[in-house]
PDB file of N, CA and C in Angstrom:
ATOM      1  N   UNK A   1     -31.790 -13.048  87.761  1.00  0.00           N
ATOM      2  CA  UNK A   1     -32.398 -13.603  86.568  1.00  0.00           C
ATOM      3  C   UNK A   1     -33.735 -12.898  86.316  1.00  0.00           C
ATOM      4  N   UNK A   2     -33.928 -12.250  85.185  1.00  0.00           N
ATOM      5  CA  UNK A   2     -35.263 -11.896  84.738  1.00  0.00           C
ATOM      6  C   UNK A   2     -36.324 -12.854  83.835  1.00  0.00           C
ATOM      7  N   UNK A   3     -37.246 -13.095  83.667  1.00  0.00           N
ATOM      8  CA  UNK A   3     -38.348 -14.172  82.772  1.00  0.00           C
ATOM      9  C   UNK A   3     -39.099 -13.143  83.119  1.00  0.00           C
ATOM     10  N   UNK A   4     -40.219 -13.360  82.056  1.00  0.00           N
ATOM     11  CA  UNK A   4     -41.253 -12.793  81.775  1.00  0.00           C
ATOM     12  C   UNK A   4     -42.300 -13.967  81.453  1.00  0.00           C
ATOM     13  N   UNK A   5     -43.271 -13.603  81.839  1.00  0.00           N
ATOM     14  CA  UNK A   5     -44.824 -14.617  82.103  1.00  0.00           C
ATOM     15  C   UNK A   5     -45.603 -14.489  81.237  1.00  0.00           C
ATOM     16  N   UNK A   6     -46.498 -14.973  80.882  1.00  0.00           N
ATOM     17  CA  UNK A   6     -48.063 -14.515  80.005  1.00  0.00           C
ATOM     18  C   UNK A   6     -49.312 -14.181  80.904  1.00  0.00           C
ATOM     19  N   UNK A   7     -49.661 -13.199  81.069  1.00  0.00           N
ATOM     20  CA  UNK A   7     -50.633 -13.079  81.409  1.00  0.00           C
ATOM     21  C   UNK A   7     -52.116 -13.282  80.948  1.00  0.00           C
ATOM     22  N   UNK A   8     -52.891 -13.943  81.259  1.00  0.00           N
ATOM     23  CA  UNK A   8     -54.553 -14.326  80.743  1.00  0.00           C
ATOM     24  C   UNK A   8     -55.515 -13.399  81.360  1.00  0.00           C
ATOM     25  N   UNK A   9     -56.420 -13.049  81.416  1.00  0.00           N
ATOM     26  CA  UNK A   9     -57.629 -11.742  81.687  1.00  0.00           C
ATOM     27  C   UNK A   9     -58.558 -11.795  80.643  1.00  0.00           C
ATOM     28  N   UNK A  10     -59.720 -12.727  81.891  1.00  0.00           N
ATOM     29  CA  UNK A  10     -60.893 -13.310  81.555  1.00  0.00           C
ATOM     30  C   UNK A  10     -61.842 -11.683  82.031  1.00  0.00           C
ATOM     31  N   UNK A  11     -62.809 -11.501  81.204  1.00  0.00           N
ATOM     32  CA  UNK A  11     -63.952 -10.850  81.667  1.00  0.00           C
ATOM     33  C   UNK A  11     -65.129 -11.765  82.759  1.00  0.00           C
ATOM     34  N   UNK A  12     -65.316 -11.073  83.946  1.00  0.00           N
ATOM     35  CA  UNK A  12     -66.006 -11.748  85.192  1.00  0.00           C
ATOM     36  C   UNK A  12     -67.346 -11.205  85.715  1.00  0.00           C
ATOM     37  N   UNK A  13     -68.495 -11.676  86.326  1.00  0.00           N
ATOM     38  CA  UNK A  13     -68.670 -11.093  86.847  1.00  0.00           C
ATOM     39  C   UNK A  13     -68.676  -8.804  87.618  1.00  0.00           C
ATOM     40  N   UNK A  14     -67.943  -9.666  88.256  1.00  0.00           N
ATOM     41  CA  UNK A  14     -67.578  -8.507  89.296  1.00  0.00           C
ATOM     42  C   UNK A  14     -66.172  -8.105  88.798  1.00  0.00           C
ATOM     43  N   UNK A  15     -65.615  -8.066  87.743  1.00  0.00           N
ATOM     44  CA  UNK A  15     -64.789  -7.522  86.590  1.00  0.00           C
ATOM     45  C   UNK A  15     -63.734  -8.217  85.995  1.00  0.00           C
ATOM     46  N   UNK A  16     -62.190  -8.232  86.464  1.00  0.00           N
ATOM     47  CA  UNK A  16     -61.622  -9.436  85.461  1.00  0.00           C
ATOM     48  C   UNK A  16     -61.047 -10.381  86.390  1.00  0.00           C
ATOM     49  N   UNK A  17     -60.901 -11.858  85.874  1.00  0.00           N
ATOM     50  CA  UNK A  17     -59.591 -12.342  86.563  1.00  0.00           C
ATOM     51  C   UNK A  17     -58.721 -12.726  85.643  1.00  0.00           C
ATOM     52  N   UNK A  18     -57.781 -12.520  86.603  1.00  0.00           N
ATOM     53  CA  UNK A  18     -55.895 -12.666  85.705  1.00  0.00           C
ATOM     54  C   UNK A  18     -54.944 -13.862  86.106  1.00  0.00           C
ATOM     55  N   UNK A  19     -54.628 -13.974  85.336  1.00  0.00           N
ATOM     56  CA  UNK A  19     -53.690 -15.802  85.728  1.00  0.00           C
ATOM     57  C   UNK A  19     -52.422 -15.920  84.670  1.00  0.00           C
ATOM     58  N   UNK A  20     -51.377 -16.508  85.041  1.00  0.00           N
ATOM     59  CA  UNK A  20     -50.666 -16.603  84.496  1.00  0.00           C
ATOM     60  C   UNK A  20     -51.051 -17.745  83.608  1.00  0.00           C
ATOM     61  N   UNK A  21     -50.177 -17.820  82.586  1.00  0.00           N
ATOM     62  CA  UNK A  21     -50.289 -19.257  81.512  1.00  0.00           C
ATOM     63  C   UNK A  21     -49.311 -20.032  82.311  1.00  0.00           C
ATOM     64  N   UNK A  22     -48.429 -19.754  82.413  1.00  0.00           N
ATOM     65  CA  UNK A  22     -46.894 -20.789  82.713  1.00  0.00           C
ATOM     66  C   UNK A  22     -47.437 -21.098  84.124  1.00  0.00           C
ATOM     67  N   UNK A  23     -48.171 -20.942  84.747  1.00  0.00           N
ATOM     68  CA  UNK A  23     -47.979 -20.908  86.782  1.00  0.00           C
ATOM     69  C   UNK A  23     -49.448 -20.260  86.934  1.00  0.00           C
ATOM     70  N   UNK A  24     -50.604 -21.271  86.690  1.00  0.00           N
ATOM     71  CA  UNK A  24     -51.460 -21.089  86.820  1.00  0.00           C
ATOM     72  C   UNK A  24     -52.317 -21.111  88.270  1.00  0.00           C
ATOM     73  N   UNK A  25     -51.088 -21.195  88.730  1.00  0.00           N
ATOM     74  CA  UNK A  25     -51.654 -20.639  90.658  1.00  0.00           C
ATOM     75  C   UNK A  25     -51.522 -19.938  91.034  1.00  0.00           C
ATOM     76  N   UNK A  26     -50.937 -18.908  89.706  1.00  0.00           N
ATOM     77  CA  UNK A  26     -50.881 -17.247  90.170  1.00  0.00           C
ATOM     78  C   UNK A  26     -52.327 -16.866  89.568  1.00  0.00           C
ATOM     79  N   UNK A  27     -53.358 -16.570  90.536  1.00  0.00           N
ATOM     80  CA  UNK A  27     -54.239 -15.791  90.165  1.00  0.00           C
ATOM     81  C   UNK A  27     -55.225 -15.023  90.628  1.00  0.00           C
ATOM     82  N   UNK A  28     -55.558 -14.203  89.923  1.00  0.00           N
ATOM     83  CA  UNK A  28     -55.909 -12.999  91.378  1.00  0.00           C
ATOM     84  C   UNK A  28     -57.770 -12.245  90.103  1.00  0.00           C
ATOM     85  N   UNK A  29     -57.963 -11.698  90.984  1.00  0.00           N
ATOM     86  CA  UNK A  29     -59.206 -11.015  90.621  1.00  0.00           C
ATOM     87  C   UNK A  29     -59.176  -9.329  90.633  1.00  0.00           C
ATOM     88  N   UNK A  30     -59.893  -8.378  89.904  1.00  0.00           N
ATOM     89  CA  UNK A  30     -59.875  -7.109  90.115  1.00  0.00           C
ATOM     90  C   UNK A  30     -60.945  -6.369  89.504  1.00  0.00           C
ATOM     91  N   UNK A  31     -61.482  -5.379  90.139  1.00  0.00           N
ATOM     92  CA  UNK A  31     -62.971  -4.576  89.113  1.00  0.00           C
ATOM     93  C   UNK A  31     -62.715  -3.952  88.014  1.00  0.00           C
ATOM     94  N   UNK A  32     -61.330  -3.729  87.597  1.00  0.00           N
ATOM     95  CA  UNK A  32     -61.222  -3.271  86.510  1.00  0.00           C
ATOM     96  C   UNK A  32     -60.041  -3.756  85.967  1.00  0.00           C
ATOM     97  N   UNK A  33     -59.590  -3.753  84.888  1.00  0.00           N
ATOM     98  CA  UNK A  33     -58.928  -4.335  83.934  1.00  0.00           C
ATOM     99  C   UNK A  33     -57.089  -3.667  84.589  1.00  0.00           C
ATOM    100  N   UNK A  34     -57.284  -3.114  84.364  1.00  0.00           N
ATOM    101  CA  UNK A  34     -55.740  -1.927  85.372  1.00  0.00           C
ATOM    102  C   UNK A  34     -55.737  -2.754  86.461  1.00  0.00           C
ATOM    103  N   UNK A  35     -56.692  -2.405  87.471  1.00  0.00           N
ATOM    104  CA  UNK A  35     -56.725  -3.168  89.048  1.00  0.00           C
ATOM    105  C   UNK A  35     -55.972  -4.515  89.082  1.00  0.00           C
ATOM    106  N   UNK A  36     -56.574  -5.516  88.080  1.00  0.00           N
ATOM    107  CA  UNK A  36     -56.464  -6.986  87.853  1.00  0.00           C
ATOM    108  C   UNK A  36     -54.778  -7.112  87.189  1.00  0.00           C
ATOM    109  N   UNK A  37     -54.314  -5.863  86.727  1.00  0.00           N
ATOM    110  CA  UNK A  37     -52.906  -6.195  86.298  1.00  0.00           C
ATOM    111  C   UNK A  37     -51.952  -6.223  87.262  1.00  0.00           C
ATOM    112  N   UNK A  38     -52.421  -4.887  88.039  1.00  0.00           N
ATOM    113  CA  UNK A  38     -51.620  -4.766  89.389  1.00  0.00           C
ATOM    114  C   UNK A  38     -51.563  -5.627  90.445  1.00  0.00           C
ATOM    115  N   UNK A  39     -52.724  -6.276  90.805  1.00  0.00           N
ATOM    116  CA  UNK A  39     -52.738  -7.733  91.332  1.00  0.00           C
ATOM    117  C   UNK A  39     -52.062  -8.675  91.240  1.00  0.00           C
ATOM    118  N   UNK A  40     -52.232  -8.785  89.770  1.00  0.00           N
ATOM    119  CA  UNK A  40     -51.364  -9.804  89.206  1.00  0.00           C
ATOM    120  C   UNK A  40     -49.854 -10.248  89.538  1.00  0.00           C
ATOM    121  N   UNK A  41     -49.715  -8.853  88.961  1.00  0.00           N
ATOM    122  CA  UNK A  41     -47.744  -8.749  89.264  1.00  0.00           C
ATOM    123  C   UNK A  41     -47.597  -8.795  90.844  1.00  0.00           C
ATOM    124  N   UNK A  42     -48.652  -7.734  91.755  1.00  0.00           N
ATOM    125  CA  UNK A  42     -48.317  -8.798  93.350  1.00  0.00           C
ATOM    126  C   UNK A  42     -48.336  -9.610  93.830  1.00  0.00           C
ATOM    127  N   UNK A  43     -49.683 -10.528  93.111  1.00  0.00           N
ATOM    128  CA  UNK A  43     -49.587 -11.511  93.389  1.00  0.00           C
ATOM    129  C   UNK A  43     -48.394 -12.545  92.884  1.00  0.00           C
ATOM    130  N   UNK A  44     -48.051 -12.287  91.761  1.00  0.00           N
ATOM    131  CA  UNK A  44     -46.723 -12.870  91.123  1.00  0.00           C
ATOM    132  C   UNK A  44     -45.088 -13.033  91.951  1.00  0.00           C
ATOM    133  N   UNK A  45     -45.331 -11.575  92.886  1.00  0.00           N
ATOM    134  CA  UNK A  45     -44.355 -11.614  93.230  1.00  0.00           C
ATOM    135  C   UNK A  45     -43.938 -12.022  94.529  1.00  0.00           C
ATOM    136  N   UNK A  46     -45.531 -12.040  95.357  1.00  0.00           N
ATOM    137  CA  UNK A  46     -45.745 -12.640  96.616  1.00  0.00           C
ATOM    138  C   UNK A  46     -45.635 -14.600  96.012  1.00  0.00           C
ATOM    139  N   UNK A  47     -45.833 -15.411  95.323  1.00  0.00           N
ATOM    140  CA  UNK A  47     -45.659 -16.379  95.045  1.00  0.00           C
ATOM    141  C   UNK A  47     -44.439 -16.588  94.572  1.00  0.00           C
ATOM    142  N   UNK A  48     -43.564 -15.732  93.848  1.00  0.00           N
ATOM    143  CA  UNK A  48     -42.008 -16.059  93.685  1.00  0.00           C
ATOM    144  C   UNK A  48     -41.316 -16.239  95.236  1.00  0.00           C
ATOM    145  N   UNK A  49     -41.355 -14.953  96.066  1.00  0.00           N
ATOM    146  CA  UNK A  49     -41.074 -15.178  97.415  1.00  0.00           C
ATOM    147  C   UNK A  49     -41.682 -16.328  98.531  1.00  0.00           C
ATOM    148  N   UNK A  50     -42.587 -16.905  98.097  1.00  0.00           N
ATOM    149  CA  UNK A  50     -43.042 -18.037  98.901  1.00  0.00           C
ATOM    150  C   UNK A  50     -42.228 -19.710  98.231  1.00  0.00           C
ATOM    151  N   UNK A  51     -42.275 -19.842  96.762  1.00  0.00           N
ATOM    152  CA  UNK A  51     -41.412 -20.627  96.285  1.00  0.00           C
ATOM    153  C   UNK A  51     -39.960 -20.261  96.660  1.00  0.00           C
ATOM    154  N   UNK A  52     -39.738 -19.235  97.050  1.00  0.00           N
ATOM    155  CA  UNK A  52     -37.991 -19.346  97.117  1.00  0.00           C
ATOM    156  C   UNK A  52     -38.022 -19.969  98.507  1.00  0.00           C
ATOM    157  N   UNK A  53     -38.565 -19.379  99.891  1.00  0.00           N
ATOM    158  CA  UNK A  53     -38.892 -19.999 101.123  1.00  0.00           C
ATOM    159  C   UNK A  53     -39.159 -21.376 100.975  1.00  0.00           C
ATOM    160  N   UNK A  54     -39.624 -21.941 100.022  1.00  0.00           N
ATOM    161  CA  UNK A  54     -40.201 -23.734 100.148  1.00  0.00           C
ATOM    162  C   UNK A  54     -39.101 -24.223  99.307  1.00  0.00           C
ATOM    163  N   UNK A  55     -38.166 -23.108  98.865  1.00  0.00           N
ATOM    164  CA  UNK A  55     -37.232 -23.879  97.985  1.00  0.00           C
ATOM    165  C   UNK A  55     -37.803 -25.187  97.182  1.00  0.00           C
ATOM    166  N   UNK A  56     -38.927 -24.489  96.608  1.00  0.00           N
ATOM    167  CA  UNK A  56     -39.372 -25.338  95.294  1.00  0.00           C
ATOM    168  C   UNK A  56     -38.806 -23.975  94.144  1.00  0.00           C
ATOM    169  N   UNK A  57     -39.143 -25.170  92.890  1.00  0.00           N
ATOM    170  CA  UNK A  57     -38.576 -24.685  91.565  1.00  0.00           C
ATOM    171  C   UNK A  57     -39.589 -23.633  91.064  1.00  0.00           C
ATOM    172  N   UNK A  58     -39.406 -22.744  90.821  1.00  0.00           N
ATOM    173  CA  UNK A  58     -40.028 -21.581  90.088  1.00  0.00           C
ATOM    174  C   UNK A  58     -40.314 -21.956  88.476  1.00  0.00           C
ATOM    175  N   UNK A  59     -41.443 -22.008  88.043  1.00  0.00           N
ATOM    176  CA  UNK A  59     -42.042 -21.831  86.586  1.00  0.00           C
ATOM    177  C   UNK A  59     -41.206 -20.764  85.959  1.00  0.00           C
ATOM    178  N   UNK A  60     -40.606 -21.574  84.955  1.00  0.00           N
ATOM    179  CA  UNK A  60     -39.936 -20.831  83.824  1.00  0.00           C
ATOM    180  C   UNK A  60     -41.347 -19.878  82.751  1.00  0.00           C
ATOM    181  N   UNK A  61     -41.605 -18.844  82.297  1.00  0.00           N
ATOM    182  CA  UNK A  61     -42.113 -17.733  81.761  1.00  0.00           C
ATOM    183  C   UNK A  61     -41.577 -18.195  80.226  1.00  0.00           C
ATOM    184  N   UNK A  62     -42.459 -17.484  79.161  1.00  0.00           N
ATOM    185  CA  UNK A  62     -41.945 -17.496  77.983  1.00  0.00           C
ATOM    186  C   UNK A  62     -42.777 -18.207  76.999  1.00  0.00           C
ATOM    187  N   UNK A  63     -44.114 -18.225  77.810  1.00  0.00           N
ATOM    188  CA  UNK A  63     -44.780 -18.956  76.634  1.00  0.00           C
ATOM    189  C   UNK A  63     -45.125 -18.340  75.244  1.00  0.00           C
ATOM    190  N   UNK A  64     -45.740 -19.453  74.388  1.00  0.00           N
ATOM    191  CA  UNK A  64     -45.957 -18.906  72.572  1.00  0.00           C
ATOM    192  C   UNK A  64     -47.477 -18.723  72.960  1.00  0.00           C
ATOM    193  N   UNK A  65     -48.429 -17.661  72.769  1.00  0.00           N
ATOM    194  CA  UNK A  65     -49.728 -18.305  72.568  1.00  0.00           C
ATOM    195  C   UNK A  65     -50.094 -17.750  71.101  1.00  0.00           C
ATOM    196  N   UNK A  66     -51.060 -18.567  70.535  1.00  0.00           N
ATOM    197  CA  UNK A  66     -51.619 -18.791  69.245  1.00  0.00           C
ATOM    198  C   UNK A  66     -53.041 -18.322  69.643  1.00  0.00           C
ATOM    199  N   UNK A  67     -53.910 -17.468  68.808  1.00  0.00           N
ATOM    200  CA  UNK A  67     -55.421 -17.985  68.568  1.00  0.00           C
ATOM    201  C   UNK A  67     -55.588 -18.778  67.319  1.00  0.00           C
ATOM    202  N   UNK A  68     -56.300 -19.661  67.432  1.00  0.00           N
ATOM    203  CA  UNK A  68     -56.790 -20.511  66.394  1.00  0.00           C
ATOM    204  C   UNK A  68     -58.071 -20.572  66.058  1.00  0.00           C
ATOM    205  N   UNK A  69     -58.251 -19.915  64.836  1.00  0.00           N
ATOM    206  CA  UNK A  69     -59.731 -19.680  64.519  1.00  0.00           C
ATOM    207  C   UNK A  69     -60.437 -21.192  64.344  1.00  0.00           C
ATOM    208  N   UNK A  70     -61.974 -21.176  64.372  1.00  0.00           N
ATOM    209  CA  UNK A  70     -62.666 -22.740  64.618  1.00  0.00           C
ATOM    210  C   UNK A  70     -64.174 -21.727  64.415  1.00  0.00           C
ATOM    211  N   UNK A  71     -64.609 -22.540  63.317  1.00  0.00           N
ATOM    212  CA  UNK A  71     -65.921 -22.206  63.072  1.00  0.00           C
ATOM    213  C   UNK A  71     -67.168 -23.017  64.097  1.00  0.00           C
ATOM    214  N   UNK A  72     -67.682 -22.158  64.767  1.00  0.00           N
ATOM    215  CA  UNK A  72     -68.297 -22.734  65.449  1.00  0.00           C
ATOM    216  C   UNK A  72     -70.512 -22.825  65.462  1.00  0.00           C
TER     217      UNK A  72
END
């Protein structure tokens, strides 16, 4: 089965962090924007393999995101 995730990448500090939308306990840190992607997806994939071991349910991928403008 393939799904696909959303990825988020906040500007930090000490450069970005990245998190999924759907499975927001995937999340990892990196000094540069590249670094923080590659993380990501390991870290993504080291947490798919730990849910299959606990035989818990894996977060379904596929979210909509919107920006919604707001005068502030």
């Amino acid at each position: 089965m393939f799904s696909t995730y959303t990825a988020k990448y906040t500007k930090i500090k000490l450069g970005y962090m990245g998190q999924l939308v759907e499975w927001p306990e995937v999340v990892t840190e990196g000094k540069t924007l590249e670094e923080c992607r590659v993380m990501l997806q390991d870290a993504l994939h080291e947490m798919i393999l730990a849910y299959r071991q606990q035989k818990k349910e894996i977060p379904q991928g596929g979210a909509l995101l919107e920006q919604i403008p707001a005068r502030i």
